[in-house]
PDB file of N, CA and C in Angstrom:
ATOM      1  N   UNK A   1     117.109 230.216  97.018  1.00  0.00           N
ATOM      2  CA  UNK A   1     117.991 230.942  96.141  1.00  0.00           C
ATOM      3  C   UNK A   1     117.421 230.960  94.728  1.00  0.00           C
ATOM      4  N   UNK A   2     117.564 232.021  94.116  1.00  0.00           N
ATOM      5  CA  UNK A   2     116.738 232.431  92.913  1.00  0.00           C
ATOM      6  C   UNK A   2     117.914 231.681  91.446  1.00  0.00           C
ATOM      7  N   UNK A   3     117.042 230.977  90.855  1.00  0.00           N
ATOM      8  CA  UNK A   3     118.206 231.282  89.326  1.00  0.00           C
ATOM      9  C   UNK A   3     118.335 231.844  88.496  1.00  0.00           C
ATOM     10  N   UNK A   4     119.613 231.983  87.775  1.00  0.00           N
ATOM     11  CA  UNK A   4     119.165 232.939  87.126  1.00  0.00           C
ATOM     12  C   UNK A   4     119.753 232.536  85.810  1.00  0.00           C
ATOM     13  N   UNK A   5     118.683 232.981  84.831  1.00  0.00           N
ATOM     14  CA  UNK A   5     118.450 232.714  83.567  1.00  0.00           C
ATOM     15  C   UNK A   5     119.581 233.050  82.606  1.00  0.00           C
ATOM     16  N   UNK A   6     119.854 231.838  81.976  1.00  0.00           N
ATOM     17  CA  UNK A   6     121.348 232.230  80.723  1.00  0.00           C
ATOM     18  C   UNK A   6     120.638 232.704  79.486  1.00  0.00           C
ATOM     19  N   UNK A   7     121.194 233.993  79.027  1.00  0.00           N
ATOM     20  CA  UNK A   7     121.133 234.011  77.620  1.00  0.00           C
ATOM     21  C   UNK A   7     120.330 233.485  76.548  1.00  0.00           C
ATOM     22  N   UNK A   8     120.491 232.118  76.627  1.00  0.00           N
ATOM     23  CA  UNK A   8     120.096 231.586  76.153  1.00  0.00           C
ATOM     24  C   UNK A   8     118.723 231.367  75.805  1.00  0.00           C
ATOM     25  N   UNK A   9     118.213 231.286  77.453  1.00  0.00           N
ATOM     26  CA  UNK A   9     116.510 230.887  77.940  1.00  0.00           C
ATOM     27  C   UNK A   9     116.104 232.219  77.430  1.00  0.00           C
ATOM     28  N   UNK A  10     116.543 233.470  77.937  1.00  0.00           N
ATOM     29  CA  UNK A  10     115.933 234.139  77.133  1.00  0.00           C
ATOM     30  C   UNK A  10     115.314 234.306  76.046  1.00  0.00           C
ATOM     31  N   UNK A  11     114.798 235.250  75.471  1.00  0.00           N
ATOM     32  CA  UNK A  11     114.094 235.201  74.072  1.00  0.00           C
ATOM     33  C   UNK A  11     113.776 237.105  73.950  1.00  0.00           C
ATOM     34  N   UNK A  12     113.886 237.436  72.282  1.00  0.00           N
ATOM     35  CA  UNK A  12     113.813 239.039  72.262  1.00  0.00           C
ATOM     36  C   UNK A  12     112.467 238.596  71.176  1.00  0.00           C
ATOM     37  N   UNK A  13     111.985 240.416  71.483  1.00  0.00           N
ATOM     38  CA  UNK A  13     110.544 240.204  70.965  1.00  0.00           C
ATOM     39  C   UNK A  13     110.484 240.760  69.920  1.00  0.00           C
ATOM     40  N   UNK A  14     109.877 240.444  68.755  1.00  0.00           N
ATOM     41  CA  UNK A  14     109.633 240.396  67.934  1.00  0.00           C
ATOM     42  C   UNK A  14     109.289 241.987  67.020  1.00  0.00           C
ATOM     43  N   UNK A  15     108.693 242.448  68.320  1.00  0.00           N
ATOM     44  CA  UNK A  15     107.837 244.047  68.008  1.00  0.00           C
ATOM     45  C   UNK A  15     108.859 245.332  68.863  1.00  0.00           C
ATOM     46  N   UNK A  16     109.281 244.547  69.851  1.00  0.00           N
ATOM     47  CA  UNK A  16     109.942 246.175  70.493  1.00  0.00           C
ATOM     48  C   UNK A  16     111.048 245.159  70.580  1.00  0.00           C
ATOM     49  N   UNK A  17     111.641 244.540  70.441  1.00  0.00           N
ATOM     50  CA  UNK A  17     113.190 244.299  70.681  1.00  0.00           C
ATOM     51  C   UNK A  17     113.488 243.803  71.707  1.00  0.00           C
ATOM     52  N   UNK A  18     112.527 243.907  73.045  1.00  0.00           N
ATOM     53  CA  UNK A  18     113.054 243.797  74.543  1.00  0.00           C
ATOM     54  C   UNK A  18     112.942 242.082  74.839  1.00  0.00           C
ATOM     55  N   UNK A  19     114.178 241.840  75.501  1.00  0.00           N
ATOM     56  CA  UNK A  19     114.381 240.988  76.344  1.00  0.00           C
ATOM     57  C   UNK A  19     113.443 240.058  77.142  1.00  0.00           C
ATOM     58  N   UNK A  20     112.709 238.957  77.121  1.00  0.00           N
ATOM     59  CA  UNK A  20     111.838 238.395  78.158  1.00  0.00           C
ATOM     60  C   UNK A  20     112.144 236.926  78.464  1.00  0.00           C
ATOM     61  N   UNK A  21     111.668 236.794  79.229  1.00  0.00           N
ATOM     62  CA  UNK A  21     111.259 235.375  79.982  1.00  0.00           C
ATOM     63  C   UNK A  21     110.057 234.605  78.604  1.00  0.00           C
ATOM     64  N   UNK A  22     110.198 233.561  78.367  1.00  0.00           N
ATOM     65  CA  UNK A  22     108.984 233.521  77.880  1.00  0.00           C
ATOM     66  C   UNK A  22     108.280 231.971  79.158  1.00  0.00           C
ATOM     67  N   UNK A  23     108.873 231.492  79.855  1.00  0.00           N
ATOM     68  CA  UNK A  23     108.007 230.741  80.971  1.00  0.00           C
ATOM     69  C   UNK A  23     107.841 232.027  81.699  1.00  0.00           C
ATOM     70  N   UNK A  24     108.191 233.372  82.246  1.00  0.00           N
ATOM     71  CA  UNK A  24     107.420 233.423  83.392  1.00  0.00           C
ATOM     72  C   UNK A  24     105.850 234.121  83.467  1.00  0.00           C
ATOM     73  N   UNK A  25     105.696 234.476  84.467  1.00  0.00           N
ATOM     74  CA  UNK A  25     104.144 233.967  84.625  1.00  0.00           C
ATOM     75  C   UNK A  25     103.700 235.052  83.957  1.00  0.00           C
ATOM     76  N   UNK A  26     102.211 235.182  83.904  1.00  0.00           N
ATOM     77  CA  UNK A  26     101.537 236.339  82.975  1.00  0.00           C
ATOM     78  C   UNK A  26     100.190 236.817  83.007  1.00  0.00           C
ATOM     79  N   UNK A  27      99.609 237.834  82.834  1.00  0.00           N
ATOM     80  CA  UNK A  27      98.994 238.374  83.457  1.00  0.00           C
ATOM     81  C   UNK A  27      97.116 237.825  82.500  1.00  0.00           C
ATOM     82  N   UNK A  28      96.272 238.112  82.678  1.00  0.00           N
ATOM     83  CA  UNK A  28      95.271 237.764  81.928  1.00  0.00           C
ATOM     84  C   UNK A  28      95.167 238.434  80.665  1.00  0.00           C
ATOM     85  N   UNK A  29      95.278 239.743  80.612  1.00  0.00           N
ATOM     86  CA  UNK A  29      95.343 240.471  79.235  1.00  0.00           C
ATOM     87  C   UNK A  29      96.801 240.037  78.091  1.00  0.00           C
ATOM     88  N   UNK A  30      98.186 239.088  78.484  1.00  0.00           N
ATOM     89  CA  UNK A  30      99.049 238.995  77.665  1.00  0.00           C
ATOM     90  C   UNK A  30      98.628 237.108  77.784  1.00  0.00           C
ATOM     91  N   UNK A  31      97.717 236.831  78.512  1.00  0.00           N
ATOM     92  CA  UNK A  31      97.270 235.082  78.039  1.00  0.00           C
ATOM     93  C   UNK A  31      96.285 235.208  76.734  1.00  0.00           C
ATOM     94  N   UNK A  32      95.097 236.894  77.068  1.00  0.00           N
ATOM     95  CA  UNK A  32      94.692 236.639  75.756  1.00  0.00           C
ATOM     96  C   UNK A  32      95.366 236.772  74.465  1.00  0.00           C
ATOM     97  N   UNK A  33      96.485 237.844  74.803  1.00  0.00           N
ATOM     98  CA  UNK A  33      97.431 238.428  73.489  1.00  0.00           C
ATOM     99  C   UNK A  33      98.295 237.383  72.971  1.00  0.00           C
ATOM    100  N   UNK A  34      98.475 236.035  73.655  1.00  0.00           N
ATOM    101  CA  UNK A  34      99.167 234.898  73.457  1.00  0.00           C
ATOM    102  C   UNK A  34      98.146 234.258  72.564  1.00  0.00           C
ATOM    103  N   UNK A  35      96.838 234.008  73.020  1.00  0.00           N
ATOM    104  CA  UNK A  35      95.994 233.369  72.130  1.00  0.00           C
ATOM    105  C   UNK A  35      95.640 234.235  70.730  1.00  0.00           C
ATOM    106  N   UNK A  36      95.495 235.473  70.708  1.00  0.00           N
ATOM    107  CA  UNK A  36      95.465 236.105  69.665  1.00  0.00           C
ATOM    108  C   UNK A  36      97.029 236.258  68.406  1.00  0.00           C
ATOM    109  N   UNK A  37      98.194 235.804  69.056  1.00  0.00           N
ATOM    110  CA  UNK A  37      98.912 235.766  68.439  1.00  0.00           C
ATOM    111  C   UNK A  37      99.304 233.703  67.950  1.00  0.00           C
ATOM    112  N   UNK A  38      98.632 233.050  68.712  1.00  0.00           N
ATOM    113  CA  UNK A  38      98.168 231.948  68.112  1.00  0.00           C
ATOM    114  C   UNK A  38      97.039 231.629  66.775  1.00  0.00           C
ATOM    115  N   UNK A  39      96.070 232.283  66.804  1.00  0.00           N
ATOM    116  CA  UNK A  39      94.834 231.583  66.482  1.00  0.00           C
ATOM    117  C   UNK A  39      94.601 233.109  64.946  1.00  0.00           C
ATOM    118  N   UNK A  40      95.332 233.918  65.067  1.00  0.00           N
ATOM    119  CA  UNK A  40      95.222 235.700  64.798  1.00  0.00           C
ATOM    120  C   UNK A  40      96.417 236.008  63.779  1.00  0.00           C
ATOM    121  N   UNK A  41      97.506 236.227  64.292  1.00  0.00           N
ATOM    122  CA  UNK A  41      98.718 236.410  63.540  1.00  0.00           C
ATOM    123  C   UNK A  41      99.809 235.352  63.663  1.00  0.00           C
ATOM    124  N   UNK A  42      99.808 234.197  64.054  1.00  0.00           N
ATOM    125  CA  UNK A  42     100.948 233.511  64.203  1.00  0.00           C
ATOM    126  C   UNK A  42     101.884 233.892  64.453  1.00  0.00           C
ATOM    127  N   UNK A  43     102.315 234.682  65.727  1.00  0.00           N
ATOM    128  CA  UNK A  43     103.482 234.873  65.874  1.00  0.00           C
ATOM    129  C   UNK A  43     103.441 234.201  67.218  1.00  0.00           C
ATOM    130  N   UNK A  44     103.106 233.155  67.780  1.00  0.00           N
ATOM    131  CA  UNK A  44     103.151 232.928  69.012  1.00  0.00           C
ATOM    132  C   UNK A  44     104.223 232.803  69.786  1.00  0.00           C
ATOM    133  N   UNK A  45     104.806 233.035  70.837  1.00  0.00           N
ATOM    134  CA  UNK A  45     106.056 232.673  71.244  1.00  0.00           C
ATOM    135  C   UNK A  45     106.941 233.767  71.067  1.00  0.00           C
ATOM    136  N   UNK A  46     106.810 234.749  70.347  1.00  0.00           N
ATOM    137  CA  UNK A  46     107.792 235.599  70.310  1.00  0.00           C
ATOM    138  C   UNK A  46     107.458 237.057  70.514  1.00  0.00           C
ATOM    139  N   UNK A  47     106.493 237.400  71.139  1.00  0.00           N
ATOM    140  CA  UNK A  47     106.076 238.748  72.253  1.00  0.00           C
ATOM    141  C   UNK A  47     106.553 238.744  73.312  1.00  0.00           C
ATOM    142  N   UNK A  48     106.670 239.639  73.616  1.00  0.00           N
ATOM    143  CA  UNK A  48     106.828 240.032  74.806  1.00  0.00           C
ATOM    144  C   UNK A  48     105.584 239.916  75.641  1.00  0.00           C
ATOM    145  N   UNK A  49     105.610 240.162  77.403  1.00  0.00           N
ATOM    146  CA  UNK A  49     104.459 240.049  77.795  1.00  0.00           C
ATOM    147  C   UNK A  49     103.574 241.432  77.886  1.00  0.00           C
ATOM    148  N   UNK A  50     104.505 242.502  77.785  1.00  0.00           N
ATOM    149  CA  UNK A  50     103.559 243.760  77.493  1.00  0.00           C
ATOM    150  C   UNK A  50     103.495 244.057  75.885  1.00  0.00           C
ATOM    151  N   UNK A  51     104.327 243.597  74.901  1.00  0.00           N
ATOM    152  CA  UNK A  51     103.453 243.698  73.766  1.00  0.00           C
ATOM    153  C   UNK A  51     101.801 242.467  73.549  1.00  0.00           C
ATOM    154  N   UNK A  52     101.976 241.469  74.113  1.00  0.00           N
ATOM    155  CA  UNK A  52     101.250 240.569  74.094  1.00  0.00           C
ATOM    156  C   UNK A  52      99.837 241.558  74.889  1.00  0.00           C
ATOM    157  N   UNK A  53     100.059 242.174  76.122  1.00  0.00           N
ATOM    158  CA  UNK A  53      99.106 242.634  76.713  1.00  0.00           C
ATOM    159  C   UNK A  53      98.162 244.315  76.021  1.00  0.00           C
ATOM    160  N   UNK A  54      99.103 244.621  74.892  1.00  0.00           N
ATOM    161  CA  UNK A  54      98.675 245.870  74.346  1.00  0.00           C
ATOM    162  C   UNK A  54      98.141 245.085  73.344  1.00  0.00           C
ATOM    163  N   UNK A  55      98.612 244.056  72.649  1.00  0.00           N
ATOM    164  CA  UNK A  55      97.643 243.640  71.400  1.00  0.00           C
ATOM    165  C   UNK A  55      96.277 242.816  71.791  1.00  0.00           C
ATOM    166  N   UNK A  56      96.443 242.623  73.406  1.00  0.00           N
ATOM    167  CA  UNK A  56      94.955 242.097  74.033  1.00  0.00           C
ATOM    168  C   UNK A  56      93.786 243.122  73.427  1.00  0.00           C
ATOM    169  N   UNK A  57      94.358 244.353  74.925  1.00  0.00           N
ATOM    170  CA  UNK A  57      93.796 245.267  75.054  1.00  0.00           C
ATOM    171  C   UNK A  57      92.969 246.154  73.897  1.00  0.00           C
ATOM    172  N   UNK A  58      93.912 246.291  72.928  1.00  0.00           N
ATOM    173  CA  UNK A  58      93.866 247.300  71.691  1.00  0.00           C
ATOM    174  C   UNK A  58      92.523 246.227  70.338  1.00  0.00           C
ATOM    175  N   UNK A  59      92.989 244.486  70.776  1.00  0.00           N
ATOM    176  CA  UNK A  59      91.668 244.179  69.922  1.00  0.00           C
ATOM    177  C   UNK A  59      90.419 243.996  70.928  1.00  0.00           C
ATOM    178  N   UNK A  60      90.500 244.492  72.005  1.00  0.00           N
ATOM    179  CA  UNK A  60      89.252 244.745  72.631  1.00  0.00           C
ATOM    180  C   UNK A  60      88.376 245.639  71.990  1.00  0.00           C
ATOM    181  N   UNK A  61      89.004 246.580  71.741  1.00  0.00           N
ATOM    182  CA  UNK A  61      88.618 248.300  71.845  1.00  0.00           C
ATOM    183  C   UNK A  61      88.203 248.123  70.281  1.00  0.00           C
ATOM    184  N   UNK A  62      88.995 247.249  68.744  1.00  0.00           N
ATOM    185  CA  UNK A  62      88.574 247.396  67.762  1.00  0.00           C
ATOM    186  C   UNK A  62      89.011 246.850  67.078  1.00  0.00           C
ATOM    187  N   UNK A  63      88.963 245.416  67.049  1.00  0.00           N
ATOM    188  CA  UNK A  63      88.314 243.877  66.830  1.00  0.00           C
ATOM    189  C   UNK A  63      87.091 243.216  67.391  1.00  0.00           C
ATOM    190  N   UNK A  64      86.484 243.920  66.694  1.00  0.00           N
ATOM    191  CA  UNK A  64      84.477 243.511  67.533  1.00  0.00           C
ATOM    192  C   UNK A  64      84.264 242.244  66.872  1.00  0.00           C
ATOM    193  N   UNK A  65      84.860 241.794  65.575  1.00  0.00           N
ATOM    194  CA  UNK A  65      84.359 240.332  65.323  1.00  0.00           C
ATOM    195  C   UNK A  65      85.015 239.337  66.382  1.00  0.00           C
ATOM    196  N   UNK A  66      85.812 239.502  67.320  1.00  0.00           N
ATOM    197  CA  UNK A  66      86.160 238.834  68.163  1.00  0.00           C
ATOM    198  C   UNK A  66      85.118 238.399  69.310  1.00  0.00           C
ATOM    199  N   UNK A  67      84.409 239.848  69.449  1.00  0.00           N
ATOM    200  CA  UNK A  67      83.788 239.619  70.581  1.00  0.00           C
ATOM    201  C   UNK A  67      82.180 239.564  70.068  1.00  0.00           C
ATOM    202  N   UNK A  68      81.952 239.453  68.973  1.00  0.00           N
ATOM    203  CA  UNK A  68      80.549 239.452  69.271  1.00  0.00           C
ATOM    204  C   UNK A  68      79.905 237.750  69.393  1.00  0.00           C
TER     205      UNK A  68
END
C-alpha cells in the first residue's frame, strides 16, 4: 500500500510554483541541476525536478566553464 504524502512533506518550487516531492527519486540531468544549484546558485532544495533538469541541460549547452 502506497503513502501518501501530507502537505506538509511537500515542498513548492521556487521558479515555477509547482508542487514536488523533494525525496523522490530523480533522474541524472535534475542530480546535476541539484549540484549546480548547490555549488552555482544556492538555491538547493527548492527546485523542482524538471526545473532542476532544464537548468542541467541549458548549462550544458552555455556554461562551457563548467565543462572544460
Amino acid at each position: 500500500m502506497e503513502k501518501k504524502l501530507a502537505d506538509s512533506e511537500m515542498q513548492s518550487c521556487t521558479l515555477c510554483g509547482a508542487t514536488f516531492d523533494p525525496d523522490a527519486p530523480s533522474s541524472l540531468f535534475a542530480e546535476a541541476g541539484e549540484w549546480l544549484a548547490q555549488e552555482v546558485w544556492h538555491d538547493a532544495g527548492k527546485l523542482c525536478p524538471l526545473c532542476r533538469e532544464n537548468r542541467a541541460r541549458l548549462a550544458m549547452m552555455y556554461c562551457q566553464e563548467y565543462y572544460r
